[in-house]
PDB file of N, CA and C in Angstrom:
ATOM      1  N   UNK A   1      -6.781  18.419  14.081  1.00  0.00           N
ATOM      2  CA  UNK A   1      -6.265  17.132  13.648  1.00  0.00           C
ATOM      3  C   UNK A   1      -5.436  16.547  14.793  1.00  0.00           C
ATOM      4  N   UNK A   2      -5.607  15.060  14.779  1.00  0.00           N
ATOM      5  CA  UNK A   2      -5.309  14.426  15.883  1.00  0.00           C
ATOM      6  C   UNK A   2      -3.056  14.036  15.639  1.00  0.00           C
ATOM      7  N   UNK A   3      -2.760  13.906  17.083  1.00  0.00           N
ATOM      8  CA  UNK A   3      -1.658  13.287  16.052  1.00  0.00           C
ATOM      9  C   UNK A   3      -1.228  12.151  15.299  1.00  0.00           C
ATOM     10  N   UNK A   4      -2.469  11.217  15.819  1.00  0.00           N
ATOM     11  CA  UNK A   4      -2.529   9.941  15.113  1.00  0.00           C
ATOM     12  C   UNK A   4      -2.878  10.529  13.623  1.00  0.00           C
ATOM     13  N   UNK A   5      -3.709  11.158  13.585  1.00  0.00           N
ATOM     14  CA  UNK A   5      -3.885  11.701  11.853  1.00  0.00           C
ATOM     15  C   UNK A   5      -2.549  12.444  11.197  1.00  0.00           C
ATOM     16  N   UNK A   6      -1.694  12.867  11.731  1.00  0.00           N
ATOM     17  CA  UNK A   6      -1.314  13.222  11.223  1.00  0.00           C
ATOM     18  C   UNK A   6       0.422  12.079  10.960  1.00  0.00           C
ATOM     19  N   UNK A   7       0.390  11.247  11.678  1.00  0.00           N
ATOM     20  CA  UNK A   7       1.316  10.167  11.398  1.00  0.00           C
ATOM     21  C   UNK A   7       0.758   9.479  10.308  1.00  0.00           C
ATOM     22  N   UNK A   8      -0.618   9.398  10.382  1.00  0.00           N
ATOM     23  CA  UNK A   8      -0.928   8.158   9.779  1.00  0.00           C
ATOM     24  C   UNK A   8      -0.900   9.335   7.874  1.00  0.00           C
ATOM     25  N   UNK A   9      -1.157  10.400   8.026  1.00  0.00           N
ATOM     26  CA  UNK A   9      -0.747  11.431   6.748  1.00  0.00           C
ATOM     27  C   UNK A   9       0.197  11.137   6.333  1.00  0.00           C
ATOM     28  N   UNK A  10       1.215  11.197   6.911  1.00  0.00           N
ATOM     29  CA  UNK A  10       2.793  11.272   6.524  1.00  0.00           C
ATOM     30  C   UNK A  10       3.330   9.364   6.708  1.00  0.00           C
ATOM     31  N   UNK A  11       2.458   8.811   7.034  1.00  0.00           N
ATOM     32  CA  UNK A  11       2.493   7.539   6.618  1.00  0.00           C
ATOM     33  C   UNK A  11       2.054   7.060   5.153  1.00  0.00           C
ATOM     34  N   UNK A  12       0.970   7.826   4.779  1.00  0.00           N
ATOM     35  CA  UNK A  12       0.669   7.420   3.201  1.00  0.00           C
ATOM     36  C   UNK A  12       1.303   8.776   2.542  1.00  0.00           C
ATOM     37  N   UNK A  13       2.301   9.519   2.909  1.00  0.00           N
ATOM     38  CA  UNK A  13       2.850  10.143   1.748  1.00  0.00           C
ATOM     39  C   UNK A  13       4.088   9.371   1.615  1.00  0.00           C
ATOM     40  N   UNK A  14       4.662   8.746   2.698  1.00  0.00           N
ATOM     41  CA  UNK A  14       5.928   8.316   2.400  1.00  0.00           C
ATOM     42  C   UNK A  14       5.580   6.704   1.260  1.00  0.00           C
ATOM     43  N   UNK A  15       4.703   6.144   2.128  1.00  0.00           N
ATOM     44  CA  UNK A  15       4.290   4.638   1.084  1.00  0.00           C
ATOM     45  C   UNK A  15       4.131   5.616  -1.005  1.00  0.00           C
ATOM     46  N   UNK A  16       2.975   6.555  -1.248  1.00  0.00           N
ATOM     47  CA  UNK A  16       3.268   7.010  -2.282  1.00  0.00           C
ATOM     48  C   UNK A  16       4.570   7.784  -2.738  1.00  0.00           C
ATOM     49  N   UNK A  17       5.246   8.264  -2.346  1.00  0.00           N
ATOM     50  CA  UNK A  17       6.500   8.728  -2.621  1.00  0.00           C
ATOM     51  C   UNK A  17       7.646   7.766  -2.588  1.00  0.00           C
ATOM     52  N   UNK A  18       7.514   6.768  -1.460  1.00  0.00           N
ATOM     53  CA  UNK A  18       9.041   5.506  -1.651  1.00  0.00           C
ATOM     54  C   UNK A  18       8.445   4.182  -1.488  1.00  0.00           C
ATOM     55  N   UNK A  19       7.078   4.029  -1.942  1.00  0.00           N
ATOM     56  CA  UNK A  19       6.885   2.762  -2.234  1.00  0.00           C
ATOM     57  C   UNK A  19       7.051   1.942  -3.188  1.00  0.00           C
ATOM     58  N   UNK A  20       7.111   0.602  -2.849  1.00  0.00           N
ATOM     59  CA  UNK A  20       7.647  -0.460  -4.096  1.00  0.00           C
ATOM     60  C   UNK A  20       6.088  -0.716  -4.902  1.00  0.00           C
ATOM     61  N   UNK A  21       6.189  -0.957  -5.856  1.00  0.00           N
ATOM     62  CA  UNK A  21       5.038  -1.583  -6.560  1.00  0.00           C
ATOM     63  C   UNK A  21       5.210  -3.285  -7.141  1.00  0.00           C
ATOM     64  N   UNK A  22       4.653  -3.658  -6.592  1.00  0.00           N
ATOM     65  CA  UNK A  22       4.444  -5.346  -6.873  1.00  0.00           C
ATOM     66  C   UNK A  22       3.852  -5.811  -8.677  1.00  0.00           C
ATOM     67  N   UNK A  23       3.901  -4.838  -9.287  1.00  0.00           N
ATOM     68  CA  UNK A  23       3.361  -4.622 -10.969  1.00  0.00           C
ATOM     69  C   UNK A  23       3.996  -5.875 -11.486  1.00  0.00           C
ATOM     70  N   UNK A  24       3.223  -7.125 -12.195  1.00  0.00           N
ATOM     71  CA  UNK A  24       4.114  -7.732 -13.091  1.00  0.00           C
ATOM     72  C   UNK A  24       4.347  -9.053 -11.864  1.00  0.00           C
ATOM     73  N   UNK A  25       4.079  -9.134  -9.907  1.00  0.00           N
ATOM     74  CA  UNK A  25       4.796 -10.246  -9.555  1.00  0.00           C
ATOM     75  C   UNK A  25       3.522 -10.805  -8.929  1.00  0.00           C
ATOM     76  N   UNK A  26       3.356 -11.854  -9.042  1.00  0.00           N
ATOM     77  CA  UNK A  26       2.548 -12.786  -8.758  1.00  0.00           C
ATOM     78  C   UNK A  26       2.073 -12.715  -6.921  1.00  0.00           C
ATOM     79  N   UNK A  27       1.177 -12.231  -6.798  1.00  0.00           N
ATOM     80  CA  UNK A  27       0.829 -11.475  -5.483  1.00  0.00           C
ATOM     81  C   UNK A  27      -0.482 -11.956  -4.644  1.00  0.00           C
ATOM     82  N   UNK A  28      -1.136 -12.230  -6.169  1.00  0.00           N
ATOM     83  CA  UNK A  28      -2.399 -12.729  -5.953  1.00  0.00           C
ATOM     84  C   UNK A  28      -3.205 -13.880  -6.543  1.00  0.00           C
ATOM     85  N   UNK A  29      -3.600 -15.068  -5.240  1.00  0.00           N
ATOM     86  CA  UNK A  29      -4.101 -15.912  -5.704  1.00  0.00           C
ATOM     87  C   UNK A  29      -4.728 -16.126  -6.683  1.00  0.00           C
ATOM     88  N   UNK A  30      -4.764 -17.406  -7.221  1.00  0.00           N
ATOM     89  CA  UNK A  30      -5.393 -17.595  -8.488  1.00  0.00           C
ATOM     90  C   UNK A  30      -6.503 -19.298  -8.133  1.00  0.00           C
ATOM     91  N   UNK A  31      -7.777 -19.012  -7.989  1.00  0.00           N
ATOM     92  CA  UNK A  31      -8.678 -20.232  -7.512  1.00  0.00           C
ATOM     93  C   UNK A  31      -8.893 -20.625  -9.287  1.00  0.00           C
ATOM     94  N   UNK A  32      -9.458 -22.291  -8.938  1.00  0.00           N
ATOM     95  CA  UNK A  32     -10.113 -22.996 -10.206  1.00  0.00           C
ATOM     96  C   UNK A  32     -10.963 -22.413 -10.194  1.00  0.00           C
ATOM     97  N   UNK A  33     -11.845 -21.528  -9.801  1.00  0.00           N
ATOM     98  CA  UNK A  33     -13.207 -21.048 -10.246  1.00  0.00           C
ATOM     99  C   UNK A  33     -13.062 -19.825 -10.754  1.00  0.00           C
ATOM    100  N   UNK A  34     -11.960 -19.026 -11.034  1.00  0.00           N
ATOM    101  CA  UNK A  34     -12.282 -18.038 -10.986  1.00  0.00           C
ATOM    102  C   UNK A  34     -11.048 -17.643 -11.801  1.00  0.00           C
TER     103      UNK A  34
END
């Protein structure tokens, strides 16, 4: 394993362990068509 792999590992454990969740806030566009 490279050490970019392994930053980028301990980059998505920290986002799942101390990430915020956007649940409930208006984040994503909303088109007339759709």
């Amino acid at each position: 394993m490279s050490y970019a792999d392994k930053v980028f590992i301990e980059m998505c454990r920290d986002i799942i362990d101390n990430g915020v969740s956007t649940e409930g806030e208006k984040v994503r566009p909303k088109w007339e068509d759709g």
